[in-house]
N, C-alpha and C. Protein backbone atom coordinates (compact mmCIF):
# COMPACT_ATOMS: atom_id res chain seq x y z
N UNK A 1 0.80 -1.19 0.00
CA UNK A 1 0.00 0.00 0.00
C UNK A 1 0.85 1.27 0.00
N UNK A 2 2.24 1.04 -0.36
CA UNK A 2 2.80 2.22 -0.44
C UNK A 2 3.68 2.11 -1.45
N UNK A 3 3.56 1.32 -2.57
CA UNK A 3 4.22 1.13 -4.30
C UNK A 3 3.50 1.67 -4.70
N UNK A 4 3.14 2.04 -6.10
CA UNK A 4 2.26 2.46 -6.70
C UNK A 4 2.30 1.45 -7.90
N UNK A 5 1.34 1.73 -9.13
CA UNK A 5 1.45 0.16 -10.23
C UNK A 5 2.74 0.21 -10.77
N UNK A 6 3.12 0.94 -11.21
CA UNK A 6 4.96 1.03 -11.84
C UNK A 6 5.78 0.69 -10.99
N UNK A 7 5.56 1.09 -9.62
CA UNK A 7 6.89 0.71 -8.82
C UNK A 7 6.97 2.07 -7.93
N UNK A 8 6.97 3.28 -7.97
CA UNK A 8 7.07 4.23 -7.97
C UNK A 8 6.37 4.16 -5.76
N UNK A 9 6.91 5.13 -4.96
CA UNK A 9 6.97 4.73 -3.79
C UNK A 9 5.74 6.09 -3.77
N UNK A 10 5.29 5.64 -2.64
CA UNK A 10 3.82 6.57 -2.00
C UNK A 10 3.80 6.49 -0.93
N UNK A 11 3.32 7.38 0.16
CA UNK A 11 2.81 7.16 1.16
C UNK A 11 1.51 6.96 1.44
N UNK A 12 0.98 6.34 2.26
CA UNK A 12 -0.30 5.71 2.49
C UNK A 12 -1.59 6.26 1.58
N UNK A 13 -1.58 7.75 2.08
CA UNK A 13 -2.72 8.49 1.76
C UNK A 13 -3.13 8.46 0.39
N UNK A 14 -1.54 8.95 -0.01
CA UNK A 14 -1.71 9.30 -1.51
C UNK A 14 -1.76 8.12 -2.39
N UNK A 15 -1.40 6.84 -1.95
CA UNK A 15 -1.51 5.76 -3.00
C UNK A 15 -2.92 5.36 -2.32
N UNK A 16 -3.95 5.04 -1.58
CA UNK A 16 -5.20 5.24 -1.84
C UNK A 16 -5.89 6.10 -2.58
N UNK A 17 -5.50 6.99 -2.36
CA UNK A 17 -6.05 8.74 -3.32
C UNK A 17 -6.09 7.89 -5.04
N UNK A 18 -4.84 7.40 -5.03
CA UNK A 18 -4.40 6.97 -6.67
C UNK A 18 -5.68 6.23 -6.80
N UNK A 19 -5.54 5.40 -6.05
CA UNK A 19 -6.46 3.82 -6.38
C UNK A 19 -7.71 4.07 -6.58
N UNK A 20 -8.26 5.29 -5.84
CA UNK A 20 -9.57 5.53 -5.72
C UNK A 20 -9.85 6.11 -6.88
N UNK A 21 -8.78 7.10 -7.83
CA UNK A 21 -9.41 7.62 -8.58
C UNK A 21 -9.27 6.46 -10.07
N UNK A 22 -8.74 5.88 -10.30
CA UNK A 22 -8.39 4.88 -10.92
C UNK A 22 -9.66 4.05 -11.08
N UNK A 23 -10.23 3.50 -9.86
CA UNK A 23 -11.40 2.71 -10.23
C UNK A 23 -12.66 3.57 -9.70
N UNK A 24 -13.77 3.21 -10.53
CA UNK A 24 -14.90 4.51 -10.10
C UNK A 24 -15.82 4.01 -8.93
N UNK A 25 -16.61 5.00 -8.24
CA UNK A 25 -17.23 4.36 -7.41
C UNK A 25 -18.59 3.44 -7.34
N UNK A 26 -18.30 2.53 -6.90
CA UNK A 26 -19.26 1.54 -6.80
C UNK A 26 -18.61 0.46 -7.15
N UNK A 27 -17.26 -0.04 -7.79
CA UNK A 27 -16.67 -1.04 -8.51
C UNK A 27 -15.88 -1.61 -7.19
N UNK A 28 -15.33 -2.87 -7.50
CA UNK A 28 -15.41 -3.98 -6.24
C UNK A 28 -14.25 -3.09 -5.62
N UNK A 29 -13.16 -2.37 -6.42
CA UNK A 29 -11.61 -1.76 -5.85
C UNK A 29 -12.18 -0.79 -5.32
N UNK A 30 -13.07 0.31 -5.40
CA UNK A 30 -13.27 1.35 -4.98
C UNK A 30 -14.01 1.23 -3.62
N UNK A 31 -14.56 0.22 -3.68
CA UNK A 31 -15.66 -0.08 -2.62
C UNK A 31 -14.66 -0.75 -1.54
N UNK A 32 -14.14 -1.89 -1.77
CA UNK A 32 -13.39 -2.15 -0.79
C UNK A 32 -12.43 -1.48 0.03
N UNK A 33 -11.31 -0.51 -0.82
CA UNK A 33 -10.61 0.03 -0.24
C UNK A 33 -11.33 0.97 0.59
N UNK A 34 -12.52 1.70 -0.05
CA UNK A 34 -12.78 2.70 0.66
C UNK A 34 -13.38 1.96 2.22
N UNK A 35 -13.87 0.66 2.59
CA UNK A 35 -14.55 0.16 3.16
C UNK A 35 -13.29 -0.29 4.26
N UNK A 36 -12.01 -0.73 3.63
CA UNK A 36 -11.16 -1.21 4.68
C UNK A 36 -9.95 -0.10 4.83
N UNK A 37 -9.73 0.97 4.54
CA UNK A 37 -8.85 1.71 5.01
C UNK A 37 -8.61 2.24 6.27
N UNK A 38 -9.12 2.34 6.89
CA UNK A 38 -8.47 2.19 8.26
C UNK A 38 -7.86 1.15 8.76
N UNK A 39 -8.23 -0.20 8.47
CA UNK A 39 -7.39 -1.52 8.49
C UNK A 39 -6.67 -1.53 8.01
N UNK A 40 -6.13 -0.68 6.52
CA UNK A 40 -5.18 -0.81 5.45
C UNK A 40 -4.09 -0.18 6.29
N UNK A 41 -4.99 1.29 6.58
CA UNK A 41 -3.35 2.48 7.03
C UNK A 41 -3.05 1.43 8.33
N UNK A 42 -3.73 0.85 9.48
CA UNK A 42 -3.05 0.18 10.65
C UNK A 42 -2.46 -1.04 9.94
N UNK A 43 -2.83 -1.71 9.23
CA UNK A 43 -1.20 -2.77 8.90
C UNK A 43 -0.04 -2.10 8.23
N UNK A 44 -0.43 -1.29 7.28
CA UNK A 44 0.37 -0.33 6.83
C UNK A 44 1.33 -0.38 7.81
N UNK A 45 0.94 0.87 9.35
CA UNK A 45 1.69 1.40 10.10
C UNK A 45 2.41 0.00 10.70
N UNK A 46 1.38 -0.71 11.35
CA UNK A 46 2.41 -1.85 11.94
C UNK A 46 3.81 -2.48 10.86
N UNK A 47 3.22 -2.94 9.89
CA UNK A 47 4.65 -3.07 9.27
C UNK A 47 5.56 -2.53 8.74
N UNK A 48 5.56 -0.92 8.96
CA UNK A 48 6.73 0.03 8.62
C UNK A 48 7.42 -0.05 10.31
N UNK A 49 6.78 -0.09 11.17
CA UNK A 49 7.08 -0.67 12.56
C UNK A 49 8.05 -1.74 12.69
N UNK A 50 7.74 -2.27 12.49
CA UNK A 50 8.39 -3.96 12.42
C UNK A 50 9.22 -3.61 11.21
N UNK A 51 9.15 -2.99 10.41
CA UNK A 51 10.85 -2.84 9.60
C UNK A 51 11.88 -2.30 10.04
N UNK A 52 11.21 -1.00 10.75
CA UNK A 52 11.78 -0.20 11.31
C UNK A 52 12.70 -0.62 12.62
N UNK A 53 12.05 -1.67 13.43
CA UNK A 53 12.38 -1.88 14.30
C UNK A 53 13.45 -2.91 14.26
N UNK A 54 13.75 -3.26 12.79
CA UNK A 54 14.87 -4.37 13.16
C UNK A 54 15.98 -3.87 12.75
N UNK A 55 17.14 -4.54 13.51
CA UNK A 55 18.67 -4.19 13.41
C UNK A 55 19.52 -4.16 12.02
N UNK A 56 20.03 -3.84 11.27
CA UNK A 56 20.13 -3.01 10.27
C UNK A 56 21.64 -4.11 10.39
């Protein structure tokens, strides 16, 4: 949730922003994301956490 389709890096917000405008509303992508994003941004956050947190 923070690639974009090329590869290209995003942060949370804005690669939902992408996705949303990409598929229109009512279609299964638009609906879902918009339906689980708050679940999205908290795994999101947990696993920039857990990257973050390991020894380098």
């Amino acid at each position: 949730m923070t690639t974009g389709p090329v590869g290209q890096s995003f942060d949370f917000d804005t690669r939902i922003d992408e996705i949303l405008v990409r598929y229109e509303s009512g279609s299964e992508v638009h609906t879902a994301i918009s339906k689980g994003r708050t679940y999205l941004h908290a795994a999101v956050e947990w696993a920039l956490d857990r990257m973050a947190a390991q020894p380098m």
